[in-house]
Protein backbone atom coordinates (compact mmCIF):
# COMPACT_ATOMS: atom_id res chain seq x y z
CA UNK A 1 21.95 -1.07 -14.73
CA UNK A 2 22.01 2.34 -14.97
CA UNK A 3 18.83 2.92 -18.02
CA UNK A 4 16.78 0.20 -16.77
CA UNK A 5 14.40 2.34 -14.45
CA UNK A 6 13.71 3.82 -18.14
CA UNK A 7 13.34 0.50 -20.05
CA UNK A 8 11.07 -1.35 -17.68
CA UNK A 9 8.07 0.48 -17.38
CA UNK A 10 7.45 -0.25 -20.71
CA UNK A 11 6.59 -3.55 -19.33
CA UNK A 12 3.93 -1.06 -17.36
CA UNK A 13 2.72 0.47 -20.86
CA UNK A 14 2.13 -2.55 -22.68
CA UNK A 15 0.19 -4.33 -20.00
CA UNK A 16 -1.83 -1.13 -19.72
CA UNK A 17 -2.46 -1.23 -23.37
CA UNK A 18 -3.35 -4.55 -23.59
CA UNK A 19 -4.99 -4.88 -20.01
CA UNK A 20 -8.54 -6.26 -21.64
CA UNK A 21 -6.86 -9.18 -23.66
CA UNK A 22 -4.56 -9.90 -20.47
CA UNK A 23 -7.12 -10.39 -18.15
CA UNK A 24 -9.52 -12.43 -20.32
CA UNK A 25 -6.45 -14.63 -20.82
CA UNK A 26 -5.28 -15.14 -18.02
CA UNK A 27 -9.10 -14.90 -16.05
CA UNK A 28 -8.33 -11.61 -13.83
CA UNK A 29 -11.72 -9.90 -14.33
CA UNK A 30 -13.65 -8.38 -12.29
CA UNK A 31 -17.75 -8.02 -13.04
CA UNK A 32 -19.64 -5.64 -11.00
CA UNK A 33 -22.48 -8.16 -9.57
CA UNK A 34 -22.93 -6.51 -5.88
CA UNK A 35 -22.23 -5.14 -2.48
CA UNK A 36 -18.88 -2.41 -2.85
CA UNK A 37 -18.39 -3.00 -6.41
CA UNK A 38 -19.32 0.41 -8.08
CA UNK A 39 -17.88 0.05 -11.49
CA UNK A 40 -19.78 -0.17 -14.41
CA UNK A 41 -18.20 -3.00 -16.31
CA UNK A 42 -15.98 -5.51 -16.12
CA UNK A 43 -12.75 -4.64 -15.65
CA UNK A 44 -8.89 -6.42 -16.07
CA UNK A 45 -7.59 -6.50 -12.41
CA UNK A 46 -3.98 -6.51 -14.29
CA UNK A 47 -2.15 -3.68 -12.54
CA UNK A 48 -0.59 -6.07 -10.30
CA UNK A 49 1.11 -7.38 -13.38
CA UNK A 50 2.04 -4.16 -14.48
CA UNK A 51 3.38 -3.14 -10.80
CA UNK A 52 5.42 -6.07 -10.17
CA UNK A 53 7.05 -7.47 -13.67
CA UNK A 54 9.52 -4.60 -14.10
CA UNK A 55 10.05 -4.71 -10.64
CA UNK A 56 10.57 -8.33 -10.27
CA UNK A 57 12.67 -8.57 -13.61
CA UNK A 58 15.10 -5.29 -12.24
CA UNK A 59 15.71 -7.21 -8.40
CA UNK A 60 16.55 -10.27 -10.52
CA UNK A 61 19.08 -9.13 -12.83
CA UNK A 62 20.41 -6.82 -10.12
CA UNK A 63 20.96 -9.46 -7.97
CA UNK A 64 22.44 -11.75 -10.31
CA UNK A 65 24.86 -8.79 -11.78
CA UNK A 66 25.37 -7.86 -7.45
CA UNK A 67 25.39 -11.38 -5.70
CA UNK A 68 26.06 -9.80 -2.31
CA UNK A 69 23.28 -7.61 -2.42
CA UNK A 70 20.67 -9.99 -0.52
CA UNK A 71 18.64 -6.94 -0.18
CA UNK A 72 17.15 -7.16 -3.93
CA UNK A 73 17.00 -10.79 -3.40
CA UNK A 74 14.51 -10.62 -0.58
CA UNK A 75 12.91 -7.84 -2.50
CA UNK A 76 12.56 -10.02 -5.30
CA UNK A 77 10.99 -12.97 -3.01
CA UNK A 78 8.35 -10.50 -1.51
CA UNK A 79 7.43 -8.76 -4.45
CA UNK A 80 6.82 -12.51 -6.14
CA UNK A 81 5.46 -14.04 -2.95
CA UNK A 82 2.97 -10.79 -2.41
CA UNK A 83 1.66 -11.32 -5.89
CA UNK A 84 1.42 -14.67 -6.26
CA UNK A 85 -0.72 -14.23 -3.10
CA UNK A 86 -2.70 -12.02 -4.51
CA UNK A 87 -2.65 -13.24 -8.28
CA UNK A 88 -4.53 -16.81 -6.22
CA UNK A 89 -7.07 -14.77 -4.50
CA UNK A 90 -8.26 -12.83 -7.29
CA UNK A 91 -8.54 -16.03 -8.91
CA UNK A 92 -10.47 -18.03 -6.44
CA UNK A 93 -11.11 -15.75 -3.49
CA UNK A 94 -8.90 -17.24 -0.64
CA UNK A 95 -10.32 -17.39 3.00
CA UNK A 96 -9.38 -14.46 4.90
CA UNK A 97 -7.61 -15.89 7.93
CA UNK A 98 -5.30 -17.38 5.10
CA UNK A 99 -4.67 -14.64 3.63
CA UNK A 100 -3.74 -12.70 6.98
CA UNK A 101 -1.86 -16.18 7.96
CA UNK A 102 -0.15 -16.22 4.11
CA UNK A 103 1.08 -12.92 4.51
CA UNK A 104 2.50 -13.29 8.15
CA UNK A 105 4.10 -16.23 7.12
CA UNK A 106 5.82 -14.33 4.11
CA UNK A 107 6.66 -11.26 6.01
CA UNK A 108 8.31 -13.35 9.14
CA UNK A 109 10.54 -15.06 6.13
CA UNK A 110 11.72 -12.01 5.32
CA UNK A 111 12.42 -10.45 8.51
CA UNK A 112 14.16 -13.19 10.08
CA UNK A 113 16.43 -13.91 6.62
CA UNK A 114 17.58 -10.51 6.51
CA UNK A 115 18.42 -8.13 9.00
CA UNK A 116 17.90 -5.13 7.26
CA UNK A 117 14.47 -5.63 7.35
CA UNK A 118 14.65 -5.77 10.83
CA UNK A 119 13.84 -1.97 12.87
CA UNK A 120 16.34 -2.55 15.60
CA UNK A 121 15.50 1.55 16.90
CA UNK A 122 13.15 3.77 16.88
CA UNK A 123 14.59 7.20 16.20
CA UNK A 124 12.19 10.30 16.57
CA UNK A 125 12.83 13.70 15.67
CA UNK A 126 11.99 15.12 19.72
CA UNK A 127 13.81 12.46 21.86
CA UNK A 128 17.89 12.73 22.27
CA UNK A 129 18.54 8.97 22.31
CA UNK A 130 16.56 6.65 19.88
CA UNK A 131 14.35 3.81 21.47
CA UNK A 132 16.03 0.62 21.35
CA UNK A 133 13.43 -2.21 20.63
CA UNK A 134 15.74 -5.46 21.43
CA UNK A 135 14.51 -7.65 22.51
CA UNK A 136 11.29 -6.99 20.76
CA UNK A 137 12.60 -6.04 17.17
CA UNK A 138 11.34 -8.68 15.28
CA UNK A 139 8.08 -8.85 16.81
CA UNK A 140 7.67 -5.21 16.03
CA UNK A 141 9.23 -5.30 12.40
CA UNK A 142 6.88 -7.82 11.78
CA UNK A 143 3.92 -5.72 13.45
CA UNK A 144 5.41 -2.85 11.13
CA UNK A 145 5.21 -5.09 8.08
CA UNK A 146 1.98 -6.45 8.11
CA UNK A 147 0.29 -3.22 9.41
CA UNK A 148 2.01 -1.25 6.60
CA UNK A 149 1.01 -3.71 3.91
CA UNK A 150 -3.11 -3.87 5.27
CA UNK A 151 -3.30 -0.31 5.90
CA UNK A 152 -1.80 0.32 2.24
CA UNK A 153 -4.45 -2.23 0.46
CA UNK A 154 -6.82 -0.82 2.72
CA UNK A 155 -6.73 2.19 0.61
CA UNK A 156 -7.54 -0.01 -2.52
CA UNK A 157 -11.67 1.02 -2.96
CA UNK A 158 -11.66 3.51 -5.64
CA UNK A 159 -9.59 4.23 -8.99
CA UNK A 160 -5.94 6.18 -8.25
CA UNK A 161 -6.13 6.50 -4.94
CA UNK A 162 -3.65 3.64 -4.13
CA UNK A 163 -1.46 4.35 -6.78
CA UNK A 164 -1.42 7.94 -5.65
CA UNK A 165 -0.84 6.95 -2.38
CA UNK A 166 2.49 4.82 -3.07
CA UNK A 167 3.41 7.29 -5.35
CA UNK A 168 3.93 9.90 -3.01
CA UNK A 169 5.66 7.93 -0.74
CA UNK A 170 7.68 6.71 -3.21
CA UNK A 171 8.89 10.41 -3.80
CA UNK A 172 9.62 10.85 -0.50
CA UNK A 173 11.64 7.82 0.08
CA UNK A 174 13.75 8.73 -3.29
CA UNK A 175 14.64 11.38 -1.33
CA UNK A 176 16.45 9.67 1.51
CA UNK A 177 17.26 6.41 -0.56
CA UNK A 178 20.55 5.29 -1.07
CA UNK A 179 22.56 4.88 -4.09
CA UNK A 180 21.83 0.62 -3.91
CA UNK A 181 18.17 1.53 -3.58
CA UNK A 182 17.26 4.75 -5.16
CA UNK A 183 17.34 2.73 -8.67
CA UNK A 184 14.27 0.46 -7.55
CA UNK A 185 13.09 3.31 -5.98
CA UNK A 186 12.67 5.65 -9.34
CA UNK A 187 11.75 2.47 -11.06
CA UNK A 188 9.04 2.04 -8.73
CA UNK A 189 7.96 5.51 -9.14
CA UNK A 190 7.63 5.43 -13.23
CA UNK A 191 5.57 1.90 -13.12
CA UNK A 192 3.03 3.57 -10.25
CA UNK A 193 2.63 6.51 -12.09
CA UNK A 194 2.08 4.13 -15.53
CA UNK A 195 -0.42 2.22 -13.77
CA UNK A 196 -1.88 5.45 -12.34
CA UNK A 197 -3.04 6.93 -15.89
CA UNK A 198 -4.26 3.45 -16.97
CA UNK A 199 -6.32 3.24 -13.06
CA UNK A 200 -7.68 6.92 -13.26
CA UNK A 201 -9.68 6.03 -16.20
CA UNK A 202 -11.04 2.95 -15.21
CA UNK A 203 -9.21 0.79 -17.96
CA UNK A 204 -7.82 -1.68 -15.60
CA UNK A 205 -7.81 -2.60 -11.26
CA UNK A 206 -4.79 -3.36 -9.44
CA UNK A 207 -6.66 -6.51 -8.00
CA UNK A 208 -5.06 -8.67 -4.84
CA UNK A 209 -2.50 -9.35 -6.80
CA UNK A 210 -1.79 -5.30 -7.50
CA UNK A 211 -2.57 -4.08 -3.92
CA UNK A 212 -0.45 -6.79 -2.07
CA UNK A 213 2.39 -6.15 -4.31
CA UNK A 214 2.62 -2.35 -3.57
CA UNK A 215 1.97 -2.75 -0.25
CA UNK A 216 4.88 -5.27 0.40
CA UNK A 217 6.97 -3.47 -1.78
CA UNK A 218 6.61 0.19 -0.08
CA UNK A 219 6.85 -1.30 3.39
CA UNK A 220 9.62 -3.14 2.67
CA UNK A 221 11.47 -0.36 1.05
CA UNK A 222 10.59 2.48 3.63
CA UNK A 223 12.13 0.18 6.44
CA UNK A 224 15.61 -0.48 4.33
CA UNK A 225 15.86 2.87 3.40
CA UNK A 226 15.80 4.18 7.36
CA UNK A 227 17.54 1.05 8.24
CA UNK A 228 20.40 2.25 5.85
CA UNK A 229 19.65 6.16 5.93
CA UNK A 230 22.27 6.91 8.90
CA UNK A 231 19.74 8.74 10.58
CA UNK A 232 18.65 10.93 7.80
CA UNK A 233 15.29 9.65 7.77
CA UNK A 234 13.31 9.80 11.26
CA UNK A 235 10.57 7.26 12.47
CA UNK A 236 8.42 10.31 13.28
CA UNK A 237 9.18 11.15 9.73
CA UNK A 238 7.36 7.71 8.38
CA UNK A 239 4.86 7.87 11.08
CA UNK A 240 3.85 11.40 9.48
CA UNK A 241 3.83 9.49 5.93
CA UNK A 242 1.42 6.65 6.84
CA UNK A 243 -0.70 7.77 9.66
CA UNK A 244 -3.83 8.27 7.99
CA UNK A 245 -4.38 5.18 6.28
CA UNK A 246 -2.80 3.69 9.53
CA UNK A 247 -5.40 5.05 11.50
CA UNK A 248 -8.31 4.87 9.39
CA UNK A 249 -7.63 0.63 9.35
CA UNK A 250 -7.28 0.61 13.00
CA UNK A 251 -10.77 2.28 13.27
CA UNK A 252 -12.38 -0.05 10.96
CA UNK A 253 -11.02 -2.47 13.14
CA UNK A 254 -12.68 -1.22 16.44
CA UNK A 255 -15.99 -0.46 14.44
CA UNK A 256 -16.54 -4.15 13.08
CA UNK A 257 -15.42 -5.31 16.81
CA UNK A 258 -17.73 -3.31 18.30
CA UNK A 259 -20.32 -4.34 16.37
CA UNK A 260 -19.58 -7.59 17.17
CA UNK A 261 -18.51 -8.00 12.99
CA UNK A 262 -15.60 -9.37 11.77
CA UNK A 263 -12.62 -7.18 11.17
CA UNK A 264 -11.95 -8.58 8.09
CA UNK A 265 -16.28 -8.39 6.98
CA UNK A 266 -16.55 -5.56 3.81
CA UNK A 267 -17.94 -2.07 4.41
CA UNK A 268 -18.29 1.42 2.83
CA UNK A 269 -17.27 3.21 5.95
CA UNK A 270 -13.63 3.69 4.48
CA UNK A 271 -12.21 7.62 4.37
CA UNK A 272 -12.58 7.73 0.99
CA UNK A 273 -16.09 6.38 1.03
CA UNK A 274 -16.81 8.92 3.48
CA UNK A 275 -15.32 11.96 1.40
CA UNK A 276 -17.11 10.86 -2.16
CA UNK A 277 -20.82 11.50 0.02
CA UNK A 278 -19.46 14.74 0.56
CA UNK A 279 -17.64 15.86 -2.77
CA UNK A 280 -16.43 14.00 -5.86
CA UNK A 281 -13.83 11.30 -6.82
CA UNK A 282 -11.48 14.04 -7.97
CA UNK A 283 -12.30 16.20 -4.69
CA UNK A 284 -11.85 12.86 -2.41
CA UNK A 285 -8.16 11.23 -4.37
CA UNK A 286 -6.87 15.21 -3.96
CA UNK A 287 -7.64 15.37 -0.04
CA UNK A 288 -6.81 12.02 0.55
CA UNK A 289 -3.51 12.75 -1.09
CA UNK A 290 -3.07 16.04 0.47
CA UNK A 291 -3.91 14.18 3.89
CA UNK A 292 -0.98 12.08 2.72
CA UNK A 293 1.64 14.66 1.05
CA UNK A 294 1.02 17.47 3.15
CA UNK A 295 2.39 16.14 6.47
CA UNK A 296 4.89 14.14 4.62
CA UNK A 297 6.50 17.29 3.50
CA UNK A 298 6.70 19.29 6.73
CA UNK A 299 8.29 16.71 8.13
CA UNK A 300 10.85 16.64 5.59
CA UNK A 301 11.45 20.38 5.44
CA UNK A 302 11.22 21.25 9.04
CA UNK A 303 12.32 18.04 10.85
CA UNK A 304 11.72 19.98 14.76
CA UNK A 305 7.89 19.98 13.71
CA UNK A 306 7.25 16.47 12.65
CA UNK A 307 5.39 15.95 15.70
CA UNK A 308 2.71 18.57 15.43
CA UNK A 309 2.55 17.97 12.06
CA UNK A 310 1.12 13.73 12.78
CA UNK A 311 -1.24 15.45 15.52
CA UNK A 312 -2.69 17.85 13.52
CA UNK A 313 -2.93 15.71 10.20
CA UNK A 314 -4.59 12.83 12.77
CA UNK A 315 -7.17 15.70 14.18
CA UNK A 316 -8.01 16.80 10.81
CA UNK A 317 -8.63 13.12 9.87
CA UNK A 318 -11.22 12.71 13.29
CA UNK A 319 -12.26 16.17 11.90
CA UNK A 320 -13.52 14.36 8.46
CA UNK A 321 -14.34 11.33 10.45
CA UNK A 322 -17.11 13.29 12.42
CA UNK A 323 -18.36 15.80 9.82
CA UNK A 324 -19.25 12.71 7.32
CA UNK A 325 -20.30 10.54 10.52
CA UNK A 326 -24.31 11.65 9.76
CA UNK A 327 -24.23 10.64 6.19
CA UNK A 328 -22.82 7.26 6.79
CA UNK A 329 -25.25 6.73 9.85
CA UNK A 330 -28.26 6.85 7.51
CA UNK A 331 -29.57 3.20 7.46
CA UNK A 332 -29.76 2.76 3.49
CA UNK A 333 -26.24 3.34 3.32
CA UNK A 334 -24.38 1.05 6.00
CA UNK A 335 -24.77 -2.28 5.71
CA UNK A 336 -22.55 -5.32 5.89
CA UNK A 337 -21.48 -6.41 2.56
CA UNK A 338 -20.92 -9.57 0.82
CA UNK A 339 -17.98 -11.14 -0.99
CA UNK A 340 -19.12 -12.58 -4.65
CA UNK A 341 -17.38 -14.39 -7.22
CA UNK A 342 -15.66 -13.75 -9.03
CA UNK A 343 -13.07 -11.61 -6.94
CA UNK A 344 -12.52 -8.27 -7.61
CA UNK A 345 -10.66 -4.83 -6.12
CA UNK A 346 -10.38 -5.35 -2.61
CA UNK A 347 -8.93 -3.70 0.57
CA UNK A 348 -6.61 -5.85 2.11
CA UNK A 349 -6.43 -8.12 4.42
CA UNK A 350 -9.23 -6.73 6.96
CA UNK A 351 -11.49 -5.60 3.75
């Protein structure tokens, strides 16, 4: 299908175009009553639709033009299990220990159907011999998994930044992708980057359904593509990719804990929330993708580096972490927020 990664983000366009009259159908709006919601008006959380259609529709014909490739299959499964998940909880705001169960359960399907999804090695840029992980490789691919996909939708709190995010990494795994994936992988690219110009302006959300969809869908990729890479792509190399989101989940995590909160209880003590009390949304979506990009890049130009590139992008992020630390402390400003119906743009998992 060699002119479909061109035909199907159309699919993207015209559910951007028509994201009011999609959402009002099919009840996917979200109306800024309280606690994080910011927006101004009600808005279509459609991008999920727009995200995972063309997506869904290429892994579908793909697999039933390639019937050996079980590796679109299972795409296909996650990318329509992840949405459906998240299509149900924008619709009647799901529990979150379901949720978290929901999407353990899906990503445990995949990983134990298909071994490709399975990260039998760890292979890093500054050790000789990769790390074997047998016997523990499918307790740690699903770790990987579900960590990737929360810390992804963790991201999901202000317009672009998401879609920004994947979109980056979507570059970089084009890059290392090979010829059975780097189709999905371009078509990816072109529906994020649809769904970006329709997000930047407010016109429509990515909702659950949008945020569980990319996240499944970029975890799942990243781990075929350096399953199937022959050593191309490093682990250090991913770990340079994802570990500011990663880290900035696992220390909302250990904040709520400590404050005897739920790690799943809403907040607006998120990096980006942090950065917009010290600059504006443009200033905060171009260092948070810089933070992103920056790393990603010396690590795929100057492989022997990798590693002091993920500690110095991780001290630059406690950096930011304790420069905006005042401005969060003020009382007015942190509190514990409260989920309201009906559901809108959300975080993840652990909101």
């Amino acid at each position: 299908m060699p002119v479909a990664e061109y035909i199907l983000p159309a699919i993207s366009l015209i559910v951007g175009l028509n994201a009011r009259a999609i959402g009002m159908r099919l009840g996917l709006i979200d109306y800024p009553l309280r606690g994080h919601k910011t927006h101004k008006e009600p808005t279509p959380l459609v991008g999920g639709i727009a995200v995972a259609l063309p997506l869904l529709t290429y892994c579908m014909l793909f697999w039933w033009t390639h019937p050996e490739s079980l590796g679109h299959a299972a795409l296909a499964l996650a990318i329509g299990g992840a949405f459906v998940l998240g299509f149900i909880d924008d619709r009647i705001s799901l529990p979150p220990l379901l949720r978290l169960f929901l999407t353990v359960v899906l990503a445990l399907v995949l990983v134990v159907s298909i071994p490709d999804f399975i990260v039998e090695y760890f292979d890093v840029t500054f050790l000789t011999q990769p790390i074997v992980l047998t016997p523990f490789s499918i307790a740690f691919s699903l770790l990987v998994i579900v960590g990737m996909v929360n810390a992804t939708n963790m991201t999901d709190g202000m317009n672009g930044l998401t879609c920004g995010l994947c979109l980056i990494w979507s570059l970089f795994l084009l890059v290392y992708a090979p010829p059975e994936y780097s189709e999905i992988v371009l078509l990816f690219i072109l529906c994020l980057f649809v769904t970006l110009l329709f997000n930047l302006k407010g016109r429509l959300f990515l909702g659950d359904s949008g945020s569980y969809t990319v996240g499944f869908t970029i975890s799942l990729l990243t781990i075929l593509i350096y399953n199937t890479s022959n050593g191309a792509l490093h682990a250090d190399a991913v770990v340079a990719w994802f570990i500011v989101p990663v880290l900035d989940c696992l220390r909302l995590m250990a904040v709520r804990a400590s404050e005897k909160r739920s790690p799943m209880s809403a907040d607006n003590d998120h990096l980006h929330h942090r950065l917009q009390r010290i600059m504006p949304a443009s200033g905060t979506l171009i260092t948070y993708w810089m933070l992103v990009a920056i790393p990603g890049a010396v690590a795929m130009a100057f492989p022997a580096i990798t590693l002091y590139a993920v500690l110095t992008v991780a001290s630059v992020y406690a950096g930011l972490i304790l420069v905006t630390a005042r401005r969060f402390n003020a009382p007015k400003e942190k509190q514990l927020l409260t989920r309201g119906p009906p559901a809108g743009p959300t975080d993840g998992i652990f909101r």
